[in-house]
Structures are given as C-alpha cells and as structure tokens.
Protein backbone atom coordinates (compact mmCIF):
# COMPACT_ATOMS: atom_id res chain seq x y z
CA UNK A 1 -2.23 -30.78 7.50
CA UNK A 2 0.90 -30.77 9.61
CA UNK A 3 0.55 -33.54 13.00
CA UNK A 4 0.25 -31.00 15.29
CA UNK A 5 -2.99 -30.00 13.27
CA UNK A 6 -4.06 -33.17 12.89
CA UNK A 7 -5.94 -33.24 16.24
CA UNK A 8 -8.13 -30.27 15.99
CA UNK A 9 -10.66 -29.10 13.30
CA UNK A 10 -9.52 -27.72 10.48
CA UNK A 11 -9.65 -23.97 10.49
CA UNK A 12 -8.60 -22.13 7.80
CA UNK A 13 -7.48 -18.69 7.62
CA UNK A 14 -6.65 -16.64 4.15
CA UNK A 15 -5.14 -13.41 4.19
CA UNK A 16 -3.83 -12.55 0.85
CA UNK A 17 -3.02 -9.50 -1.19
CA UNK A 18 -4.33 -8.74 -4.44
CA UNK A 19 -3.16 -10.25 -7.71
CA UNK A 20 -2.85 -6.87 -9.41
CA UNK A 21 -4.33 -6.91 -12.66
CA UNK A 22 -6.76 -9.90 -12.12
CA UNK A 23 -8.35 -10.30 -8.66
CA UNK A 24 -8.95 -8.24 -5.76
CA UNK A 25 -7.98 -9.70 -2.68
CA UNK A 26 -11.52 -10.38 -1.58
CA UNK A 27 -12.03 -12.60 -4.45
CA UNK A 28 -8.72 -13.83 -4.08
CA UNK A 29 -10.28 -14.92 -0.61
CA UNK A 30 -13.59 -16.08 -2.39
CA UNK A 31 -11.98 -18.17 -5.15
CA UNK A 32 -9.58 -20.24 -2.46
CA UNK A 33 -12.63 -20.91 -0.17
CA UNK A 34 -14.07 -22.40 -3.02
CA UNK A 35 -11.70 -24.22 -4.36
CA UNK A 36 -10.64 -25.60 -1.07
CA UNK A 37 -14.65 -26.59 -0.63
CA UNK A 38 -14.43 -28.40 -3.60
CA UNK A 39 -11.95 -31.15 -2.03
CA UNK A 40 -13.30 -30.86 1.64
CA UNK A 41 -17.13 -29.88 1.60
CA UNK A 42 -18.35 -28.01 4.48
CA UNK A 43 -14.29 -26.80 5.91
CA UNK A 44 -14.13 -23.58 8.06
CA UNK A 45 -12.88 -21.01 6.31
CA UNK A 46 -12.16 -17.29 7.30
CA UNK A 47 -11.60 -14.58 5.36
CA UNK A 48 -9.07 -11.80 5.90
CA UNK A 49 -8.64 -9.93 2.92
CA UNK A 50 -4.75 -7.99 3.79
CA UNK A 51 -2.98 -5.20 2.54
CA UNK A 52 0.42 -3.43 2.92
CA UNK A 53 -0.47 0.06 2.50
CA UNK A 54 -0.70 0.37 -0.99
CA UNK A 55 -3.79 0.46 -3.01
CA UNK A 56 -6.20 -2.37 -1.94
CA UNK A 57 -5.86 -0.84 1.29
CA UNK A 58 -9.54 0.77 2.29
CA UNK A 59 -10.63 -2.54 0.31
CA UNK A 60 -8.87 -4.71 3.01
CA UNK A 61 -10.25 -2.42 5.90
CA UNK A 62 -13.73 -2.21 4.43
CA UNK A 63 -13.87 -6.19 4.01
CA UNK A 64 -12.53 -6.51 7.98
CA UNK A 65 -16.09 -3.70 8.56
CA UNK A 66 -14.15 -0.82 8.16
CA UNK A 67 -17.47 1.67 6.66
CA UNK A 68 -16.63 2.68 3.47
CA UNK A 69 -16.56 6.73 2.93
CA UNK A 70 -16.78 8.35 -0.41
CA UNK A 71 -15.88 11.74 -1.09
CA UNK A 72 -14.92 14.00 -4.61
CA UNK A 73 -11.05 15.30 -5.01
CA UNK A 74 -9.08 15.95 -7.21
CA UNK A 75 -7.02 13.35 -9.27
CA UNK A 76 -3.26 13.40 -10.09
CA UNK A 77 -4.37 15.46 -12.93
CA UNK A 78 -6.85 17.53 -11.77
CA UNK A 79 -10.11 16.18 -13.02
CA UNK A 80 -12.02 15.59 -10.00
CA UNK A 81 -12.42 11.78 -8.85
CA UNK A 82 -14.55 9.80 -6.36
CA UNK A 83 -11.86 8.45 -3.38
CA UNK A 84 -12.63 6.24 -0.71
CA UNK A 85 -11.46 5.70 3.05
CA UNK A 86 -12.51 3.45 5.60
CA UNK A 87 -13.73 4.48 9.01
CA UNK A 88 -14.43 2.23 12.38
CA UNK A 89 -15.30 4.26 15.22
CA UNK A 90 -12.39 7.03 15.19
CA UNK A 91 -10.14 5.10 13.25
CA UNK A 92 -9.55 6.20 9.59
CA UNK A 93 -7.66 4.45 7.09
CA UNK A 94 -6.87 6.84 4.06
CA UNK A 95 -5.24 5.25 0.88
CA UNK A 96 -3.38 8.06 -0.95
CA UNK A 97 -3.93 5.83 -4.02
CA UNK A 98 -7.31 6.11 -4.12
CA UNK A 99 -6.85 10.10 -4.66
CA UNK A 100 -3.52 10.18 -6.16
CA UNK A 101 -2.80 6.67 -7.92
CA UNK A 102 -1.68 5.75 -11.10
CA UNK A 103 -5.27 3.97 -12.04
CA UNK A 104 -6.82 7.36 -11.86
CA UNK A 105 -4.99 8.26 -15.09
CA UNK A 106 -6.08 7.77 -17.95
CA UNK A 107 -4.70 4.38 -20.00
CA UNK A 108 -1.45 4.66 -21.24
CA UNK A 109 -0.88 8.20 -20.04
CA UNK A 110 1.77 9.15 -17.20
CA UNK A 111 2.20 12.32 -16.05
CA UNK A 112 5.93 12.19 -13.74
CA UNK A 113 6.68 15.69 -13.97
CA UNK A 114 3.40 17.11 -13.16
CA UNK A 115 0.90 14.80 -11.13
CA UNK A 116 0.29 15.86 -8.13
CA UNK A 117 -1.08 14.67 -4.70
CA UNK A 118 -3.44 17.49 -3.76
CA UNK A 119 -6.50 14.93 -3.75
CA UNK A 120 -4.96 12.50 -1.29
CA UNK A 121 -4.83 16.03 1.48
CA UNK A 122 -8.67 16.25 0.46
CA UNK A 123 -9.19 12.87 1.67
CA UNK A 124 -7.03 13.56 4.65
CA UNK A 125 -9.23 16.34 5.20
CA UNK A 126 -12.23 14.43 4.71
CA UNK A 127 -11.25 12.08 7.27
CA UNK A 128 -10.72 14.61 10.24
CA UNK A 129 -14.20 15.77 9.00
CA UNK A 130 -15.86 12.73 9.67
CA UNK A 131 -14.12 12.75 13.62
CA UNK A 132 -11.13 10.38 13.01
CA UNK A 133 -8.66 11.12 15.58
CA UNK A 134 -6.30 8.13 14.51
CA UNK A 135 -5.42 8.17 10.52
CA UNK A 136 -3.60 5.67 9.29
CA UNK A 137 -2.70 6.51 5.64
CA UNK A 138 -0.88 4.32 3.34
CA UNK A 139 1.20 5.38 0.71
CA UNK A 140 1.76 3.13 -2.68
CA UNK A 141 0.75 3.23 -6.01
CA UNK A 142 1.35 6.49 -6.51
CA UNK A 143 1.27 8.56 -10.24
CA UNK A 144 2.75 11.04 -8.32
CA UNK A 145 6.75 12.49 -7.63
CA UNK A 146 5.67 16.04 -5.26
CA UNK A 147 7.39 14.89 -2.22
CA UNK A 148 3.45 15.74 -0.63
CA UNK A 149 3.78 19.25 -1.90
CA UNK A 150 0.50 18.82 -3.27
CA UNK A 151 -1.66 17.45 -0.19
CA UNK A 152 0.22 19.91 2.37
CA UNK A 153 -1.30 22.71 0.36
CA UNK A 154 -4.46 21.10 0.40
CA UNK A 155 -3.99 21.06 4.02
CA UNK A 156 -3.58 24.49 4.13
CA UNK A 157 0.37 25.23 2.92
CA UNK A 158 1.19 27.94 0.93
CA UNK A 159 4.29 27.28 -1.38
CA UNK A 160 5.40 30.06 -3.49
CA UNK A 161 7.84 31.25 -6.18
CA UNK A 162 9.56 34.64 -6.69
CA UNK A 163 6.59 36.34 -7.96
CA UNK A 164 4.70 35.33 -4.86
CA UNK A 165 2.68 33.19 -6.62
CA UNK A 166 1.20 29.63 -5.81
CA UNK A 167 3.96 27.59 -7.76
CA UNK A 168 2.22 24.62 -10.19
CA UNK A 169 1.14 21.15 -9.59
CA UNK A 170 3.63 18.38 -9.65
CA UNK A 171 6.96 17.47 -8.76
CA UNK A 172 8.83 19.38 -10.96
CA UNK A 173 7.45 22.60 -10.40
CA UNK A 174 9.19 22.92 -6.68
CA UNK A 175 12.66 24.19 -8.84
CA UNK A 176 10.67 27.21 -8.80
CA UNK A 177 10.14 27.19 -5.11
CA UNK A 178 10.95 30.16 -3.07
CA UNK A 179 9.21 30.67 -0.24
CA UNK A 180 6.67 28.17 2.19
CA UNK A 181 4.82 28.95 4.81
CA UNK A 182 3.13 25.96 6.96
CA UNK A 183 1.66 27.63 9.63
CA UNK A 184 -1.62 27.47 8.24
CA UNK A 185 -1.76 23.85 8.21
CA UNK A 186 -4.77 22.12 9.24
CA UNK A 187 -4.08 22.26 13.33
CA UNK A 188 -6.43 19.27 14.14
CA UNK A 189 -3.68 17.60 13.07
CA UNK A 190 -1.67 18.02 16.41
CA UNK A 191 -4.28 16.03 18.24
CA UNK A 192 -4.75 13.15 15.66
CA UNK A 193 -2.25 10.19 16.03
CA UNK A 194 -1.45 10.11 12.34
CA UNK A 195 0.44 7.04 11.23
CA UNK A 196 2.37 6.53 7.87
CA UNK A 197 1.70 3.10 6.80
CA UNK A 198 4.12 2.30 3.66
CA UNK A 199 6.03 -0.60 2.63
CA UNK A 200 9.26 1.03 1.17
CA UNK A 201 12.02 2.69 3.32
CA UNK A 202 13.42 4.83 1.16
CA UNK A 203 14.66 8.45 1.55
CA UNK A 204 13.21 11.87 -0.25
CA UNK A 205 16.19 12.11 -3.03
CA UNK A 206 19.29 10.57 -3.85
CA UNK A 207 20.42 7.41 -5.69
CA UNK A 208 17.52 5.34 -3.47
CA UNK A 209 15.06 8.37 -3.33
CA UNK A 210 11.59 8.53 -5.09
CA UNK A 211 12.46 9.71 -8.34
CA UNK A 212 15.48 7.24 -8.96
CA UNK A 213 13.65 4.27 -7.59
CA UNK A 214 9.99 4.72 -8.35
CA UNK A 215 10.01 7.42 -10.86
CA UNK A 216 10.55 4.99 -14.07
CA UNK A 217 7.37 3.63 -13.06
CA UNK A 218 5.54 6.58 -13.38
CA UNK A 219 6.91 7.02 -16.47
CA UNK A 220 9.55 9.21 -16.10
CA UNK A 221 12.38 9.62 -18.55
CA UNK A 222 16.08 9.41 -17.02
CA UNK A 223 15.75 13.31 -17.26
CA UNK A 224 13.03 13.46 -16.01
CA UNK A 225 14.20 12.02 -13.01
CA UNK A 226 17.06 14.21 -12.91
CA UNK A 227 14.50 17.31 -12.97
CA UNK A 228 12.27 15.46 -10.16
CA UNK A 229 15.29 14.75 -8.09
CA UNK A 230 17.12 18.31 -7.85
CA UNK A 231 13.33 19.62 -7.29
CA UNK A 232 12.94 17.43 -4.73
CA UNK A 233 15.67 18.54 -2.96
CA UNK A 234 15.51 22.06 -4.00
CA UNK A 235 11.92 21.72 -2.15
CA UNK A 236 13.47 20.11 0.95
CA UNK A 237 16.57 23.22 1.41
CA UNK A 238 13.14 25.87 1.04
CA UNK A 239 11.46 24.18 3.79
CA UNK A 240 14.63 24.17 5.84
CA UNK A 241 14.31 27.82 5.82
CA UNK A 242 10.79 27.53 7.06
CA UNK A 243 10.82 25.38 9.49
CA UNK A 244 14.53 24.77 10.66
CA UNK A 245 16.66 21.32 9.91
CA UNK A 246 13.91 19.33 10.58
CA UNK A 247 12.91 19.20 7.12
CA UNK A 248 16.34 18.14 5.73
CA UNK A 249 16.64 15.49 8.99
CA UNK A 250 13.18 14.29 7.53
CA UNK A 251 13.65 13.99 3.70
CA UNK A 252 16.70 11.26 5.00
CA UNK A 253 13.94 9.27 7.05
CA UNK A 254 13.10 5.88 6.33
CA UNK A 255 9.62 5.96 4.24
CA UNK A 256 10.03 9.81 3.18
CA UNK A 257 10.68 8.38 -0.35
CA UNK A 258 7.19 6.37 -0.25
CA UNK A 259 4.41 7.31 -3.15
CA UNK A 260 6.72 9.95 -4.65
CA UNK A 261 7.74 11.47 -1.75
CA UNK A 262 4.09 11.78 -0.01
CA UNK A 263 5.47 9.82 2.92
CA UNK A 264 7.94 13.57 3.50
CA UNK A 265 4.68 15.31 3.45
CA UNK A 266 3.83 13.11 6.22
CA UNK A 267 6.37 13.36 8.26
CA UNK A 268 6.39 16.29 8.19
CA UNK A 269 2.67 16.54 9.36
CA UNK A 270 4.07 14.58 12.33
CA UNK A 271 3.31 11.29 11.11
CA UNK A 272 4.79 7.92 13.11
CA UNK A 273 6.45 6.10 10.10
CA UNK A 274 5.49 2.18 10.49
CA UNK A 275 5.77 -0.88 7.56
CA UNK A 276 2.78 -0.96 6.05
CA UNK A 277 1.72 -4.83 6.43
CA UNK A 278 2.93 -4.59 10.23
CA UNK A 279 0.62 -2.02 10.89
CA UNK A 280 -2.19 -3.26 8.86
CA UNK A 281 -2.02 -6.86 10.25
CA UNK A 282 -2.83 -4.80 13.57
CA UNK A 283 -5.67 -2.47 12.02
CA UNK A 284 -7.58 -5.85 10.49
CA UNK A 285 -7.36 -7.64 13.83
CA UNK A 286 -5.44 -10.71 12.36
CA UNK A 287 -3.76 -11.84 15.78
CA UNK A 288 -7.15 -13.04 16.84
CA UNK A 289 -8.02 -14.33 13.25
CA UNK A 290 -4.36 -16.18 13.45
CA UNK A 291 -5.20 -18.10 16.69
CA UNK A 292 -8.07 -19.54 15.47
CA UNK A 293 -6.29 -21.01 12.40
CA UNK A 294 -4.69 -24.54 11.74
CA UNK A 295 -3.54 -23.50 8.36
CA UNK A 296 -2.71 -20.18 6.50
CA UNK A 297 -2.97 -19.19 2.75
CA UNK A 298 -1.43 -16.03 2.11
CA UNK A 299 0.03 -14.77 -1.11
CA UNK A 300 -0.04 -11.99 -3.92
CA UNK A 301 0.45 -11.86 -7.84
CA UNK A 302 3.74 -12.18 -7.98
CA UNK A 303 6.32 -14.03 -4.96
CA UNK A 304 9.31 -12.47 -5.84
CA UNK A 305 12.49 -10.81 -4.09
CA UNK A 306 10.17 -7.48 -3.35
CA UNK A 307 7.95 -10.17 -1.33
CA UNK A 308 10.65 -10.32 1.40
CA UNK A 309 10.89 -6.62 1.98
CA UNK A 310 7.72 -5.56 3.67
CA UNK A 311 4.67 -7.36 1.47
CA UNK A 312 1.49 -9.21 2.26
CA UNK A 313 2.79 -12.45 2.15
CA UNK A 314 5.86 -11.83 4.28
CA UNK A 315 4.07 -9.83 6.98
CA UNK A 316 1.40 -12.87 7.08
CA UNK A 317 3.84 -15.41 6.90
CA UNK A 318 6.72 -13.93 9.78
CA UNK A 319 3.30 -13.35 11.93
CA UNK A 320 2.13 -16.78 11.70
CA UNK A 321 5.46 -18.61 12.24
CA UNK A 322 5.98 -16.57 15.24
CA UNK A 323 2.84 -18.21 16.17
CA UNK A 324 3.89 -21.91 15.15
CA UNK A 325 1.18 -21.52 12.62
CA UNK A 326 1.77 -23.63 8.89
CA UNK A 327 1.83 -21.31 5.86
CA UNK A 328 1.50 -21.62 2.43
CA UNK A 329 1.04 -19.75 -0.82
CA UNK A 330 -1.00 -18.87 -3.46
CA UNK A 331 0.67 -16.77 -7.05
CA UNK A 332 0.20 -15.90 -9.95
CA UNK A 333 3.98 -16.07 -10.57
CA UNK A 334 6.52 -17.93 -8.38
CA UNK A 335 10.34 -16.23 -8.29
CA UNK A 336 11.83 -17.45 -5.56
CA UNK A 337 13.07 -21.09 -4.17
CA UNK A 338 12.03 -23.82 -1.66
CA UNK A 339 14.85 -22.47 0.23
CA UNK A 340 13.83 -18.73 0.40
CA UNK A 341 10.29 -19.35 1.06
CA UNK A 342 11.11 -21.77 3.83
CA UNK A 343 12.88 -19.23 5.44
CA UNK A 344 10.30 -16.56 4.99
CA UNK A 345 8.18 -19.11 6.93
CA UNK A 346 5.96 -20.15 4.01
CA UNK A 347 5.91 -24.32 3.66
CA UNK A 348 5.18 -24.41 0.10
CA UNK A 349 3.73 -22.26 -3.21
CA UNK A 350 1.15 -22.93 -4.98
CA UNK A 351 1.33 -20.49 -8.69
CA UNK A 352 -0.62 -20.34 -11.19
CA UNK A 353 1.51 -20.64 -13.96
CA UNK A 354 1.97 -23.87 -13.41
CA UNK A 355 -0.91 -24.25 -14.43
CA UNK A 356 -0.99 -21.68 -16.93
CA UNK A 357 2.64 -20.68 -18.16
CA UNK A 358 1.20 -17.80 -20.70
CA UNK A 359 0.67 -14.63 -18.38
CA UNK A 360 -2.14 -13.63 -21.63
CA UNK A 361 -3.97 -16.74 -20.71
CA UNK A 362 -3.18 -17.03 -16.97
CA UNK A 363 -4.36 -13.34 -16.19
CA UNK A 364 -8.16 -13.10 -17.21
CA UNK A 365 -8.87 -16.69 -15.86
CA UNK A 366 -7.19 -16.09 -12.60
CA UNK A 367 -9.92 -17.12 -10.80
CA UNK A 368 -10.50 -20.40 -12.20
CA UNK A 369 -7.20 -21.73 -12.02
CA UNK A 370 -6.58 -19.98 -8.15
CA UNK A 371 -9.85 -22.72 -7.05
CA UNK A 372 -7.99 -25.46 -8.88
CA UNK A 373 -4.89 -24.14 -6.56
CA UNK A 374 -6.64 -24.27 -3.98
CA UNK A 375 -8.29 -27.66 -4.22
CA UNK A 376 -4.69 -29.15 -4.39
CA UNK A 377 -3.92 -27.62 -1.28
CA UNK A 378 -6.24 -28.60 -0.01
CA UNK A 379 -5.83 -32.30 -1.21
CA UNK A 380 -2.28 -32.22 0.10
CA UNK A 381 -2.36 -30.08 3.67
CA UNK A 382 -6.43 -31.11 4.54
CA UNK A 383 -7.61 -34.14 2.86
C-alpha cells in the first residue's frame, strides 16, 4: 500500500473486465477477493464487475442490480435466441451482442456476408416495452457487417430492392438496395435519450470502416470485405435519398463503424455517441465505489496496445488517477511496458502467464492462478 494509504483501512475496490475465454468478470472479481483474503484475512473488498460496451455488458449492469430481462429474438442467423438486458428504474442497458454476437453462432461457423442484426432491434424494442426512457446500448462483439440494416427494420424500416421487395438479411445484401423508407420507425424513440455506448471510433466504410477493420474477424475473406464495403456504402448513398445528407454526414461519425456498422443504425435513430467504458463507469456508479477505495485492481485478458484506446482497464485506471487513487493490474497476458502502463496510470501488472507461459494450460485454470495473483498483490501493496 502506497504512504498515503497507509493511514486508513484498507479498502479495496476491483473493477475488471472479463478474461474472454476463461472468466467472467464477476468471477474475475470473486477469484481476486479470494486470493487477496488468502494473504490478509478479513480485508474489505468491493466488487464492481465493469464493462466497455461490448459483450459482458448487461452482466456488469446486472452484477451493479441492474434486473436482468430475458426476451426471444432472432440470432445473427435467424434461429431464434434468448437475449438479455438490464433494467433499473427507466434505465435500460441493451447489449447488441447478446442478440447479434458472434457466440450465438454456431462453433466454427461465421457468417460475414449474411448475419444480420435484426435481433439486437427486438431487444431494443423489448426495452421501450418494459418503459425505459434512457437506453444505453453497447455495441461489440458483433457476427454481424449490416451497418444496423437489420435492427432498423426490426424497428419498423422498410428497405427494398427494384422489385419492391424486402431485400435479404446481412450486409451484403444492401448492393441490392433501392429504395428505404424510415418513417415508420418506432416513434417512442424521439422521447427516449438513447445513448451509443461503443469502444471503437471508427467510420461506416473506408480503409478504417467496419468491414476493413472488423470484418476479418467475422470471418470475412478480403472479398468479402470488398462486397461488405461497397454495400455498405451503396446502403449509406440510398438512405441519402431518404432522408437528406444526414445519412452520408453520419456513416463518417466517430462510432458508426462499431459492431459492423450497428453504431450507423444508431445514429441514425438519434443516438448520442459516447466511449463505451466512460459511459459505463457512470451507469455502474463507480465514482462513489472509487472514493471509498485505497487500492484498485482493474484489468482484462489481455493488456495490450487496444487497452489504451477505450478498454476496461484504461477507463478504470484514467478515472482513478484523476482521483489520486493507486492502480494495478490483473492479465492473462501482459503486452505492454512499465513505461506504458505507468502512464496509463496503472502502478504495476500482475499476468498470468507468468505464472503459466502455455495459453493451453493458463486458460482453463484461470481462476486458480488469478487468486495466486492476487495474493501477491496483496503481499506486496497490503501486507
């Protein structure tokens, strides 16, 4: 513990992310509390599961006492699924992953050209059902490239080809977009403060658009992501006819390029565009949780050079050295150096493959060797 610490109890707060693959960040929270038990019985310890937007995100809300909401949609795919959002009061927090993500499909299957994000407009819908008048939906995770196509016609837009026919699911059937018509869109909408939470900045198309950045992920070929990426903006120059150069001002907006392009189908449902971790920090009520803290343990799978742009860890870690709070950091995998994470404001990283080098060993016992982490922090910041 730092000097300034030394004087008061020893409160501990830990807000980490997920380690995707291997522990959700509730029993990332768990498994430090215990380890950290294990070198100093009986130490205050709060829990504050975080999130950036991406999937984990009704989790995080539900573990702050969001209530958790289920409802049936349909998948990227079309099967139907079971989705979840969070509700406090009239605060929603919709997670387009849970309708739309790439976990929904089925193991080794990707569907780029083809997935689409009608399911995540159910939930939406679902939400403004259950009397939510502030939605904050966060985009990550996504299997899908539609630029939103999919949840505004959930919503109630009509998007058309020559024939006058409803054109087909997925990204790459906007090339044969001709006509769309959002006037039918669900109008509760203009009396909801709807807020896209997302942790990328990108725009619609382009060399830093969805398909080009995101798209290999989703398992799209490099045609593929030529197809995605001339539908994409084939989509935005039909909706420009629609609704006037608001559409093509939007699809060059920071975050329009989020989940595939679902962050343009936000916009252009009038959504406030805000980083993700910002604006969940706020939603989970960590100011208050921060106050109360002598030390912070934040971290995520993997600390690498995406940490620094809009993650967990980053969010946690700028927040709590604004608020002469100590930091440090639990990982799976450490990528960066003393000298970055210093000046991210995180003291020191803790990962655990230095325990553990082999990711095939490291991964399935994750909780295991996160309490032995944790019991060497707390050896060197508490004992």
């Amino acid at each position: 513990m730092t000097d300034g610490a030394a004087t008061q109890v020893a409160h501990v707060l830990v807000a980490a992310d997920k380690f995707k693959g291997s522990l959700t960040a509730v029993q990332v929270a768990e498994r430090v509390t215990a380890g950290l038990r294990k070198v100093v019985p009986g130490l205050s310890v709060e829990a504050l599961p975080v999130a950036d937007g991406g999937d984990g995100t009704v989790a995080a809300a539900v573990a702050a006492g969001f209530d958790r909401r289920e409802v049936r949609v349909t998948g990227p795919v079309g099967d139907p699924v079971t989705a979840a959002f969070a509700l406090r009061g009239t605060t929603a927090v919709v997670e387009m992953a849970e309708a739309s993500g790439l976990q929904l499909l089925p193991a080794g299957t990707f569907a780029p050209l083809t997935a689409t994000t009608y399911g995540s407009g159910e939930l939406l819908r679902a939400a403004l059902d259950a009397g939510a008048t502030t939605i904050v939906f966060g985009v990550g995770g996504s299997a899908t490239t539609d630029g939103g196509a999919g949840m505004l016609a959930a919503l109630g837009a009509r998007f058309l080809d020559a024939a006058g026919e409803p054109v087909g699911p997925g990204g790459a059937a906007l090339a044969e977009l001709a006509s769309a018509d959002l006037t039918a869109l669900d109008p509760r909408f203009a009396d909801v403060e709807f807020i896209l939470a997302s942790d990328v900045d990108n725009p619609l198309t382009g060399p830093k658009g969805a398909p080009a950045v995101y798209g290999p992920q989703k398992g799209a070929t490099p045609e593929d992501v030529d197809t995605l990426d001339a539908a994409l903006a084939h989509y935005a120059q039909v909706l420009e006819k629609a609704i006037g150069p608001k559409a093509t001002e939007l699809a060059a907006s920071p975050g329009a390029g989020g989940a595939g392009g679902i962050g343009y189908g936000a916009l252009l449902l009038g959504a406030g565009f805000r980083p993700g971790i910002e604006l969940m920090l706020e939603v989970l009520g960590f100011a208050p949780a921060l106050e109360r803290a002598t030390l912070v343990i934040t971290g995520e799978g993997s600390l690498d050079e995406q940490t620094l742009h809009g993650k967990a860890p980053a969010g946690v870690a700028a927040a709590a050295r604004a608020a002469g709070k100590e930091v440090v950091a639990v990982c799976g995998r450490l990528a960066l150096p003393p000298e970055t994470l210093g000046a991210a404001g995180i003291r020191r990283a803790y990962p655990l493959s230095a325990l553990e080098p082999d990711p095939a060993k490291s991964i399935p016992n994750a909780g295991p060797l996160l309490e032995q982490v944790a019991s060497d922090i707390a050896r060197d910041f508490l004992a």
